[in-house]
N, C-alpha and C. Protein backbone atom coordinates (compact mmCIF):
# COMPACT_ATOMS: atom_id res chain seq x y z
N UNK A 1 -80.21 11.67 39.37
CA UNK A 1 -79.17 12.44 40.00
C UNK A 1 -79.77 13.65 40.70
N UNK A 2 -79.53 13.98 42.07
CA UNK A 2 -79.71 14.85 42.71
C UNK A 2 -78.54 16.13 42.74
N UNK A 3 -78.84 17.27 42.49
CA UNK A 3 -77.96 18.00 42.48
C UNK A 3 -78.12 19.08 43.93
N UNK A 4 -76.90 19.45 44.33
CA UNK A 4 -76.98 19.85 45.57
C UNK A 4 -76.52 21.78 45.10
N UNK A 5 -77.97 22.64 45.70
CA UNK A 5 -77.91 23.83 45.21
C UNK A 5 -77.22 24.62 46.20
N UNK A 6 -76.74 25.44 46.11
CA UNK A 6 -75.78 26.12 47.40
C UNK A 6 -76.52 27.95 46.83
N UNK A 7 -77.38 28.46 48.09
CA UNK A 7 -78.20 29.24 48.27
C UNK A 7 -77.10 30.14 48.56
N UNK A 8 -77.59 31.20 47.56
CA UNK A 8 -76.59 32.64 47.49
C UNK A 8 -77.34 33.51 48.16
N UNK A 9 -76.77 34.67 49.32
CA UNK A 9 -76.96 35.39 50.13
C UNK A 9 -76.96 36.68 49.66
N UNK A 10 -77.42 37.71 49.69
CA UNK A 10 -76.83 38.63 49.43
C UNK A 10 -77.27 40.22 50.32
N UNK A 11 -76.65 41.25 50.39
CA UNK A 11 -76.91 42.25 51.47
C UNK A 11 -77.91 43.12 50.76
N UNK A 12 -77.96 44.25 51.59
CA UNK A 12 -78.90 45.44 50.81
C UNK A 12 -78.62 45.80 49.87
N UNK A 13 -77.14 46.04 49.40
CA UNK A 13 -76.71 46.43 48.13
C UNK A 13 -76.76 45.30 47.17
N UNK A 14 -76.77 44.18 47.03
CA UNK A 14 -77.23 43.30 45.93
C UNK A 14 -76.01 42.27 45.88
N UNK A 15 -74.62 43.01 46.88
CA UNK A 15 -73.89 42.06 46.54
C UNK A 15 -73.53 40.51 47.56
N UNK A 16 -72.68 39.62 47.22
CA UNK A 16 -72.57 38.59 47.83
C UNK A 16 -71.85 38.38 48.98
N UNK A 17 -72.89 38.09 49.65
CA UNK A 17 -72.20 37.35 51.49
C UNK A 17 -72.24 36.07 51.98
N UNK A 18 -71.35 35.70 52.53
CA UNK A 18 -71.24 34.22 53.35
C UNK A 18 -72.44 34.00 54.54
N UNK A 19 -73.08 33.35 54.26
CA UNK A 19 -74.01 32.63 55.11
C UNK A 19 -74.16 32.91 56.57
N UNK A 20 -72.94 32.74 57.34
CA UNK A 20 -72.60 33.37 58.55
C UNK A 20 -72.85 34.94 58.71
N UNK A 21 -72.71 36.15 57.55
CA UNK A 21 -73.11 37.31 57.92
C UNK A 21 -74.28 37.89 57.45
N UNK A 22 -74.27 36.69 56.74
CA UNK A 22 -76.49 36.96 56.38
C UNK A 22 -77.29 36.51 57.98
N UNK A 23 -76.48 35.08 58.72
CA UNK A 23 -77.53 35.40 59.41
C UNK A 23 -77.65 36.09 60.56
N UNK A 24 -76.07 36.35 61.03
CA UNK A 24 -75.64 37.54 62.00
C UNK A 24 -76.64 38.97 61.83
N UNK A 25 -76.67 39.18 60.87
CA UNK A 25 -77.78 40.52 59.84
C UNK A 25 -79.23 40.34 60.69
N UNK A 26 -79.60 39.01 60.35
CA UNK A 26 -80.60 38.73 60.54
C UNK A 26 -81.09 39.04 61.88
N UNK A 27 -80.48 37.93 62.72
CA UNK A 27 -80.65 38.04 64.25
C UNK A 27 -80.45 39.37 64.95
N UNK A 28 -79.22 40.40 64.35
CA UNK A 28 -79.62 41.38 64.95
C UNK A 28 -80.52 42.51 64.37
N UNK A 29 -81.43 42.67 63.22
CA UNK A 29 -82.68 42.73 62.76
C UNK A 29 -83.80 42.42 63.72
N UNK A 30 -84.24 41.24 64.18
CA UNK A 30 -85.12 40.75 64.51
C UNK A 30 -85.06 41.07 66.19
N UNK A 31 -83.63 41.14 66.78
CA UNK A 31 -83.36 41.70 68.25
C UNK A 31 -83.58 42.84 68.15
N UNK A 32 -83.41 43.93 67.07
CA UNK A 32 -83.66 45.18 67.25
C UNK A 32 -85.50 46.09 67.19
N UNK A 33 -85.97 44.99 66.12
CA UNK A 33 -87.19 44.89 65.94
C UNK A 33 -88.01 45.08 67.41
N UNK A 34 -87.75 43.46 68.12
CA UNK A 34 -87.69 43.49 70.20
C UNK A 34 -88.13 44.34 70.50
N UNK A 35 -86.79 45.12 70.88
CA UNK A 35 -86.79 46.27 71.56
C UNK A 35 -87.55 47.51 71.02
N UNK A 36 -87.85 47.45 69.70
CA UNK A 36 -88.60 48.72 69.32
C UNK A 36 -90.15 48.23 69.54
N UNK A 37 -90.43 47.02 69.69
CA UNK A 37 -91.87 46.37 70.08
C UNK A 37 -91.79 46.76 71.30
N UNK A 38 -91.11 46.34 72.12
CA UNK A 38 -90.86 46.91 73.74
C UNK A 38 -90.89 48.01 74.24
N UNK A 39 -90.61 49.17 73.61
CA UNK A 39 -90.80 50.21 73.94
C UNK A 39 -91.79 50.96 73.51
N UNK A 40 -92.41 50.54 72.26
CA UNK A 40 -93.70 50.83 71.94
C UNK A 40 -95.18 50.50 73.05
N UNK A 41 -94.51 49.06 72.86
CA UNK A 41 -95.61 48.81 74.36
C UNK A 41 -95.22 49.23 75.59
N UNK A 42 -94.31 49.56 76.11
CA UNK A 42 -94.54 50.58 76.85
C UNK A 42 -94.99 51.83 76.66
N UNK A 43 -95.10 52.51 75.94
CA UNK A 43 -95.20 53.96 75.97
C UNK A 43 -96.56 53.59 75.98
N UNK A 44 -97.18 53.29 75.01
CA UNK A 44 -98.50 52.72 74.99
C UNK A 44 -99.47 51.96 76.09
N UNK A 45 -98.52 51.95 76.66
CA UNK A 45 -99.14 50.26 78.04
C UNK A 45 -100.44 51.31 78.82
N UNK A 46 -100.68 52.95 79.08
CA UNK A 46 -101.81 53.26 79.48
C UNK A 46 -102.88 52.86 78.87
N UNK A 47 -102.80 53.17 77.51
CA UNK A 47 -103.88 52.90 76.56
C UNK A 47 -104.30 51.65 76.08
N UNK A 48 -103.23 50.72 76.56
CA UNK A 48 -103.36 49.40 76.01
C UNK A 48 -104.61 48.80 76.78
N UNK A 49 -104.92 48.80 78.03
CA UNK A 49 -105.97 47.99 78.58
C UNK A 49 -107.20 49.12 78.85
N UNK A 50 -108.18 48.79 79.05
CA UNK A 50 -109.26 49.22 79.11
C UNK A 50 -109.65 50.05 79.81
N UNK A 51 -110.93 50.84 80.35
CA UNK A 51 -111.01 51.22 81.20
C UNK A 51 -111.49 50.58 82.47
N UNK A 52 -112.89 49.32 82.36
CA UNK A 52 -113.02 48.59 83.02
C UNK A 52 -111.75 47.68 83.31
N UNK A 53 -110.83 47.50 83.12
CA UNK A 53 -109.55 46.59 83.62
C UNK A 53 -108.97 47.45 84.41
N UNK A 54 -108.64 48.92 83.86
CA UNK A 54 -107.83 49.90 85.10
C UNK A 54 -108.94 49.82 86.47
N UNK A 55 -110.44 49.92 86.09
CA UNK A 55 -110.94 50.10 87.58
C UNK A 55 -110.65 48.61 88.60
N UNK A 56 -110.95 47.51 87.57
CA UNK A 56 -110.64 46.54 87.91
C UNK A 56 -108.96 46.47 89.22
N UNK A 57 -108.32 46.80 88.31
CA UNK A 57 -106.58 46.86 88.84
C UNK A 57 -106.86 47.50 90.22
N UNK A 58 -107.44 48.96 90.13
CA UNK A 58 -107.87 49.66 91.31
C UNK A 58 -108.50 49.17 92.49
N UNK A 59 -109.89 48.10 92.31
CA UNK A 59 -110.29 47.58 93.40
C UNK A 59 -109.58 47.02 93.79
N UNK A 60 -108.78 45.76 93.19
CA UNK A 60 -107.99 44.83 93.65
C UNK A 60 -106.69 45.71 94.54
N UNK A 61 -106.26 46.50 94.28
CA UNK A 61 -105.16 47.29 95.51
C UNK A 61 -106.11 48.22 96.42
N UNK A 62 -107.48 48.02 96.21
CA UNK A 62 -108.02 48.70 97.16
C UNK A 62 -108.33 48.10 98.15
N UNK A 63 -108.86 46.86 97.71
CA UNK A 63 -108.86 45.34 98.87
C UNK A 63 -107.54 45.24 99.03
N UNK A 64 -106.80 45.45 99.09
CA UNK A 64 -105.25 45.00 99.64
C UNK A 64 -105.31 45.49 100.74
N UNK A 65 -105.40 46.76 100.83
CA UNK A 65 -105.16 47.78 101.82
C UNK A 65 -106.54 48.09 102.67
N UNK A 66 -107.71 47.52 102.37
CA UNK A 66 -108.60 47.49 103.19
C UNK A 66 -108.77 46.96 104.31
N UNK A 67 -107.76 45.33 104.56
CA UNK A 67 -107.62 44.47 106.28
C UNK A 67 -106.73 45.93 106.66
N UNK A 68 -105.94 46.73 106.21
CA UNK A 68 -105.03 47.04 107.50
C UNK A 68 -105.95 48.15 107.92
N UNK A 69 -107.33 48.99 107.22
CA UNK A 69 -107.95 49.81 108.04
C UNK A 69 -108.63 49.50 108.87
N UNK A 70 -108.88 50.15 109.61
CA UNK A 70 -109.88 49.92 111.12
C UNK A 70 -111.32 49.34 110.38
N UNK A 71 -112.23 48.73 111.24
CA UNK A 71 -113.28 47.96 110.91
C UNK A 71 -114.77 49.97 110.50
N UNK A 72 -114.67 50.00 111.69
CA UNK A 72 -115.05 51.93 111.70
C UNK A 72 -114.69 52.95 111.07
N UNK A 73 -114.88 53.43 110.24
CA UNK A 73 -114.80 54.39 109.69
C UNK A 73 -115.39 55.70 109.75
N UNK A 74 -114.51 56.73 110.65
CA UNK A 74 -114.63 57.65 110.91
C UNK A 74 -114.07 58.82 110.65
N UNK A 75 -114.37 60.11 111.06
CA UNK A 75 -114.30 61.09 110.43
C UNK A 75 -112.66 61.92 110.76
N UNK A 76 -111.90 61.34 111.51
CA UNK A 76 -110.72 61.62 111.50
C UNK A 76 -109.25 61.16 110.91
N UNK A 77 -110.14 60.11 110.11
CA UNK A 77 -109.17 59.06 109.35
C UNK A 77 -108.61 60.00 108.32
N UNK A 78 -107.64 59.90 107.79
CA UNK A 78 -106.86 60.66 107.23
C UNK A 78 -106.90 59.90 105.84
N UNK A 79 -106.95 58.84 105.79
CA UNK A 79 -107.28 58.42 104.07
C UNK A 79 -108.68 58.68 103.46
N UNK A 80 -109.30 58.63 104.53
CA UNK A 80 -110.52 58.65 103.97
C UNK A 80 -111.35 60.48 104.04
N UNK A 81 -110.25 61.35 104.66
CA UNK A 81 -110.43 62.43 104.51
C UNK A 81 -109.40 63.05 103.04
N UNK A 82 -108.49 62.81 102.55
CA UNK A 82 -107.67 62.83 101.33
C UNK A 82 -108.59 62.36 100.06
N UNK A 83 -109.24 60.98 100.36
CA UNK A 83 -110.32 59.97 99.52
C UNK A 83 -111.23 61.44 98.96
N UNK A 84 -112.06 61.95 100.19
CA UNK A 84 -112.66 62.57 99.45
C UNK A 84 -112.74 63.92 98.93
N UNK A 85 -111.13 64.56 99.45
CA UNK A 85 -110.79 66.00 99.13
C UNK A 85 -110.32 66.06 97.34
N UNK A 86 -110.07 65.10 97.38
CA UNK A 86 -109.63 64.67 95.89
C UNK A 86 -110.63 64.25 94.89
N UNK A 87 -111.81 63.63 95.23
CA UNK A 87 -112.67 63.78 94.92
C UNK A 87 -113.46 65.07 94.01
N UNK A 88 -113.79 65.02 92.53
CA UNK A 88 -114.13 66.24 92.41
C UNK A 88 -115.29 66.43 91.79
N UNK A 89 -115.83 67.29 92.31
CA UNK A 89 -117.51 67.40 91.97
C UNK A 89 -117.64 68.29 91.04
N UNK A 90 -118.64 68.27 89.64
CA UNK A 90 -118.71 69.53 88.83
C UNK A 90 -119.41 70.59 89.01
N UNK A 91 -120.19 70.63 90.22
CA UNK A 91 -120.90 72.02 90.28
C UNK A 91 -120.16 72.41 91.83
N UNK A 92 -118.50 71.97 92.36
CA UNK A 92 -117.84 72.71 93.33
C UNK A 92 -117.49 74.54 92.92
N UNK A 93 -117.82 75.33 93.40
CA UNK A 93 -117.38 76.34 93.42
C UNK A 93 -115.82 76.51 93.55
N UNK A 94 -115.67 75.83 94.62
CA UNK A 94 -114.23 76.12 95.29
C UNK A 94 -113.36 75.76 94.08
N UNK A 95 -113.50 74.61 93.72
CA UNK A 95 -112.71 74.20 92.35
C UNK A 95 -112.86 74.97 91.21
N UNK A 96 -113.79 75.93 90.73
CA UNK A 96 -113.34 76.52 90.18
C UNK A 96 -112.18 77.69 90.03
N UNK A 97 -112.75 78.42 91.51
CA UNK A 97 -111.71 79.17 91.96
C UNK A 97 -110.20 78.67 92.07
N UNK A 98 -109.85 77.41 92.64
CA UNK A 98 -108.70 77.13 92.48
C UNK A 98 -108.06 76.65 91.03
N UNK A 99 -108.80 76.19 90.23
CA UNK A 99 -108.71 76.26 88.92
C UNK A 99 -107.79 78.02 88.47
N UNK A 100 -109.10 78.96 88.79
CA UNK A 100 -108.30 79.92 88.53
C UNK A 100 -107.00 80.47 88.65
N UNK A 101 -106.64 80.17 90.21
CA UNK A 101 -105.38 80.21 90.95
C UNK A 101 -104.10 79.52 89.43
N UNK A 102 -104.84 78.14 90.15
CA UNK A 102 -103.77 77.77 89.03
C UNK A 102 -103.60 77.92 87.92
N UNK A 103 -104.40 78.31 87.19
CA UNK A 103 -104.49 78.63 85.42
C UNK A 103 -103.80 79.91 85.43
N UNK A 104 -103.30 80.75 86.55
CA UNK A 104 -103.02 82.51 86.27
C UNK A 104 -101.80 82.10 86.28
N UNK A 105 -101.39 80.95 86.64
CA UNK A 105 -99.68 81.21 86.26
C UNK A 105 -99.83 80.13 84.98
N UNK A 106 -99.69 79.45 84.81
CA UNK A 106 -99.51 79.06 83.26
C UNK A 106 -100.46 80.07 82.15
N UNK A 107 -100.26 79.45 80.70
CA UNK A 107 -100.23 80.27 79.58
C UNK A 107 -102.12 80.07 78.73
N UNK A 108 -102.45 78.61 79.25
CA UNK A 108 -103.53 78.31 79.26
C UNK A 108 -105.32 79.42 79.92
N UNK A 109 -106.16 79.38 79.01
CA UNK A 109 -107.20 80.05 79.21
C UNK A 109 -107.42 80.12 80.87
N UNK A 110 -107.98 81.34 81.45
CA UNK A 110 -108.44 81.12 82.59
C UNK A 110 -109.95 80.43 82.88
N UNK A 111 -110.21 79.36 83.90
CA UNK A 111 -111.75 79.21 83.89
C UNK A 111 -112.16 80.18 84.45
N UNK A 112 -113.45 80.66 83.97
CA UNK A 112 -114.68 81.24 84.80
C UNK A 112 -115.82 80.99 84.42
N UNK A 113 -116.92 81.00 85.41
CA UNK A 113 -118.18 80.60 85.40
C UNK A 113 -118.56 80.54 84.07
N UNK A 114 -118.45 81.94 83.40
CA UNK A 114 -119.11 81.36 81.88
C UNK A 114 -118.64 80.56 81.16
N UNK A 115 -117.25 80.40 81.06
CA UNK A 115 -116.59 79.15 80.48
C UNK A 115 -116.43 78.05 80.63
N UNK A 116 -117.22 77.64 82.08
CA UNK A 116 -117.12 76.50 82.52
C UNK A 116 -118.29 75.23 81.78
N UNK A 117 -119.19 75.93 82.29
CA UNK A 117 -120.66 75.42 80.92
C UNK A 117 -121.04 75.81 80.65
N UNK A 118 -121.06 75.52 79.13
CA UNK A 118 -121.23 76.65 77.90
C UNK A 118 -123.08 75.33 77.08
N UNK A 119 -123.69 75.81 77.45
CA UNK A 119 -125.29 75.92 77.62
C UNK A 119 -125.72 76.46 76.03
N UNK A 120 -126.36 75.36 75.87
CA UNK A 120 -126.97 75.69 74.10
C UNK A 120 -128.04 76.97 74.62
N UNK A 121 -128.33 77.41 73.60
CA UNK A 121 -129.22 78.90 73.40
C UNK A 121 -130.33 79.09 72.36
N UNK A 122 -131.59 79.44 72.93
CA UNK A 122 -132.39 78.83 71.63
C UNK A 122 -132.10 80.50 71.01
N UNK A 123 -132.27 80.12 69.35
CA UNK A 123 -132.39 81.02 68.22
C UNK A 123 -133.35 82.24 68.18
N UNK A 124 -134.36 81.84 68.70
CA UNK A 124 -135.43 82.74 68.94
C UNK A 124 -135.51 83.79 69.76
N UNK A 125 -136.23 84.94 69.78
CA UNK A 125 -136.92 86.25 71.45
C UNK A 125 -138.08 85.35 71.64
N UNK A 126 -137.58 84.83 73.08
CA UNK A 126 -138.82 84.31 73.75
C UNK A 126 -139.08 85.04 75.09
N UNK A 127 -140.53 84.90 74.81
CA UNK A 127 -141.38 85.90 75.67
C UNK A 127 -141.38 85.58 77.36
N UNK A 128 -141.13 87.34 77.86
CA UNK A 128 -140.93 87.11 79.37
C UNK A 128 -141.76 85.92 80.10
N UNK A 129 -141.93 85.38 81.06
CA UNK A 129 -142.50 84.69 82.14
C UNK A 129 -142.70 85.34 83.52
N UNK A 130 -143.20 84.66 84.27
CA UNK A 130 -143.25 85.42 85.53
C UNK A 130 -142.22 84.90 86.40
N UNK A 131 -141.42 83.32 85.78
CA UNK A 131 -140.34 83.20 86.75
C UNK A 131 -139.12 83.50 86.24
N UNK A 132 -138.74 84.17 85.23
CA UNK A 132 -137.82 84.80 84.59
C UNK A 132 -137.04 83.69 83.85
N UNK A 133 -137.93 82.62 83.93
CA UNK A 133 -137.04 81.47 82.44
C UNK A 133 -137.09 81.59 81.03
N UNK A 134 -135.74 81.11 80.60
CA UNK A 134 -135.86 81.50 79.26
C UNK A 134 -135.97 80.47 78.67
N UNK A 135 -136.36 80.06 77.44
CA UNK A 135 -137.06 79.15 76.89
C UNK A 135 -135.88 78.23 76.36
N UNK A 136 -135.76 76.79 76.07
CA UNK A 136 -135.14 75.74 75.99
C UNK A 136 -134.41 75.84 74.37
N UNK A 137 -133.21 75.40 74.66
CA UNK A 137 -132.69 75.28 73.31
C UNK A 137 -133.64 74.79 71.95
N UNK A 138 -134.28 73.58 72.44
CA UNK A 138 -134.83 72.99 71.76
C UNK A 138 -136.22 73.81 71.09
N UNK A 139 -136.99 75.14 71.68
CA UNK A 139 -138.07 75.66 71.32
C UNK A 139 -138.04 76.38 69.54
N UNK A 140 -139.17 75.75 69.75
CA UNK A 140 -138.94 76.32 67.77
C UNK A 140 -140.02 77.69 67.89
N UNK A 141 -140.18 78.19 68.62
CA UNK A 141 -140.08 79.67 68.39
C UNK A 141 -142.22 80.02 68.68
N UNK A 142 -142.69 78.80 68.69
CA UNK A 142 -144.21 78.66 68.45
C UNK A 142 -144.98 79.01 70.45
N UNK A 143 -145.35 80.07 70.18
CA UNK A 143 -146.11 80.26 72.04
C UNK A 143 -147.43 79.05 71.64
N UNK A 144 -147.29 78.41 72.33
CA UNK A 144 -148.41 77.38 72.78
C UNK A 144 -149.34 77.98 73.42
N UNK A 145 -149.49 79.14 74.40
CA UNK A 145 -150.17 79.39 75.62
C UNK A 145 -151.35 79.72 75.14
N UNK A 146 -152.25 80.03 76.48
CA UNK A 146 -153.52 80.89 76.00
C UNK A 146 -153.11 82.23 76.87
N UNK A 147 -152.28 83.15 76.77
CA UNK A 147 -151.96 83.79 76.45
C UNK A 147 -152.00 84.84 78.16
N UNK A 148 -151.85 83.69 79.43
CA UNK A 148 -152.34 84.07 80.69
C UNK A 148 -151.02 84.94 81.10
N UNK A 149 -149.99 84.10 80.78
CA UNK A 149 -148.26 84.88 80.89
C UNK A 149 -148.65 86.13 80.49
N UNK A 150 -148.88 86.34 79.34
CA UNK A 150 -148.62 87.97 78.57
C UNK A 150 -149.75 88.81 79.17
N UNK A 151 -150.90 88.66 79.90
CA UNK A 151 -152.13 89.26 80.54
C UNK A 151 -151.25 89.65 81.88
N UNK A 152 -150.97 88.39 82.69
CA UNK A 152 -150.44 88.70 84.08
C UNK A 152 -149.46 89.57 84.46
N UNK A 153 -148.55 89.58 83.39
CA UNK A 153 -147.13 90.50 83.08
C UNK A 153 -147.94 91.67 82.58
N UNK A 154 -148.61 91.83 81.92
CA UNK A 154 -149.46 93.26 81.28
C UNK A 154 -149.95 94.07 82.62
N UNK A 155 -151.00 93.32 83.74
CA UNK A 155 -151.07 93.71 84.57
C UNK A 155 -150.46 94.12 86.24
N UNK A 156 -149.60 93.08 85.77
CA UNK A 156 -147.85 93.92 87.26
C UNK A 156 -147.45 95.15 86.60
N UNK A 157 -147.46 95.17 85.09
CA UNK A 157 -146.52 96.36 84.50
C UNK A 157 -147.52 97.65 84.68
N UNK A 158 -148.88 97.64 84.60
CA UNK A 158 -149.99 98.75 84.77
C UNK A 158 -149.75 98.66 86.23
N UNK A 159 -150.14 98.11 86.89
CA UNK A 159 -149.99 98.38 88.87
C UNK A 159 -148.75 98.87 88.58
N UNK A 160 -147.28 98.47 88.47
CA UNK A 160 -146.18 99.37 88.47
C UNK A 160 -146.22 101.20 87.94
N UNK A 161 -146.54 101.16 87.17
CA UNK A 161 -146.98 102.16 86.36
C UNK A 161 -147.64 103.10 87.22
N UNK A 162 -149.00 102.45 87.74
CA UNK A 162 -149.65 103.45 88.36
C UNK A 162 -148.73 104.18 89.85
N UNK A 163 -148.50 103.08 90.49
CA UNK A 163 -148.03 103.29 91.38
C UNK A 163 -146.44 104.41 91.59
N UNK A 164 -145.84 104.33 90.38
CA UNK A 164 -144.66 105.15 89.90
C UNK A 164 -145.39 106.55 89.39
N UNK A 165 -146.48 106.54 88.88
CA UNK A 165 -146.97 107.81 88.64
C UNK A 165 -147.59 108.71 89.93
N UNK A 166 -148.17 107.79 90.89
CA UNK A 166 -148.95 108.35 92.33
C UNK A 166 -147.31 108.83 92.83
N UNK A 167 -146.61 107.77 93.19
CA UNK A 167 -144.89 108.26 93.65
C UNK A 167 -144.95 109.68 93.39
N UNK A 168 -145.07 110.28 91.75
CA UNK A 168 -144.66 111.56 91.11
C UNK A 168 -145.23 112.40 91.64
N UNK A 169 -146.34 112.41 92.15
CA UNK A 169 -147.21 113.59 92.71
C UNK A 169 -147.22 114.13 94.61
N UNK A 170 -145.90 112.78 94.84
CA UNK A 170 -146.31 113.20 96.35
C UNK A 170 -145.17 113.91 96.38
């Protein structure tokens, strides 16, 4: 004998429902689920692909629009003067300055030169040179030389010297 089991439903609270509003429940569960997948991937959809795929995306609308430019490319073209005003280089001056412009009205730090690159610093007093460089982050503090720097600088500073003292007497 086969006995025929009749599957009891029941809601969040524990109690009993008809079949029809368990699966009404269901379906709109799983539709709502959807849409919260859907909008996740959207919000997300920048981050979702790569960076080689965005450049990718880029050439491909860049060849789109490449038959309708002229075969010549010259210096009055207006895309290709925009192309490279937009363009931005890190050692532009000008961009910093306009940086500034714009940073003085919002609430954000202003750039300036020193803030722009911020340059490791070695730990050590390292000794003058004659081209006024200062010694590399990386120096552990040890003069290698035979000692021609500190002679040559000894002797500009005596010619100075003398010559500031002859000054005194005329």
């Amino acid at each position: 004998m086969t006995y025929k089991t009749v599957a009891i439903y029941r809601d969040n609270e524990g109690k009993r429902i008809d079949e029809e509003i368990w699966l009404n429940e269901r379906i709109k569960k799983k539709k709502q689920k959807l849409k919260e997948s859907k909008v996740t991937i959207q919000k997300d959809l920048p981050w979702s692909t790569g960076i080689i795929q965005q450049k990718r995306l880029e050439k491909v609308l860049n060849s789109k629009e490449v038959p309708h430019e002229q075969f010549i490319r010259f210096d009055g073209n207006k895309s290709i003067d925009e192309e490279l005003r937009n363009k931005v280089y890190w050692d532009d001056p000008l961009f910093l300055i306009n940086s500034k412009l714009v940073n003085l009205n919002s609430d954000k730090k202003m750039i300036s030169p020193n803030n722009a690159i911020k340059r490791l610093k070695c730990r050590f007093l390292s000794p003058q040179n004659r081209f006024g460089i200062e010694a590399g982050y990386r120096w552990d503090g040890v003069i290698r030389g035979n000692g021609y720097e500190e002679k040559l600088l000894l002797r500009l500073n005596n010619k100075e010297d003398r010559f500031s003292v002859l000054g005194d007497f005329e």
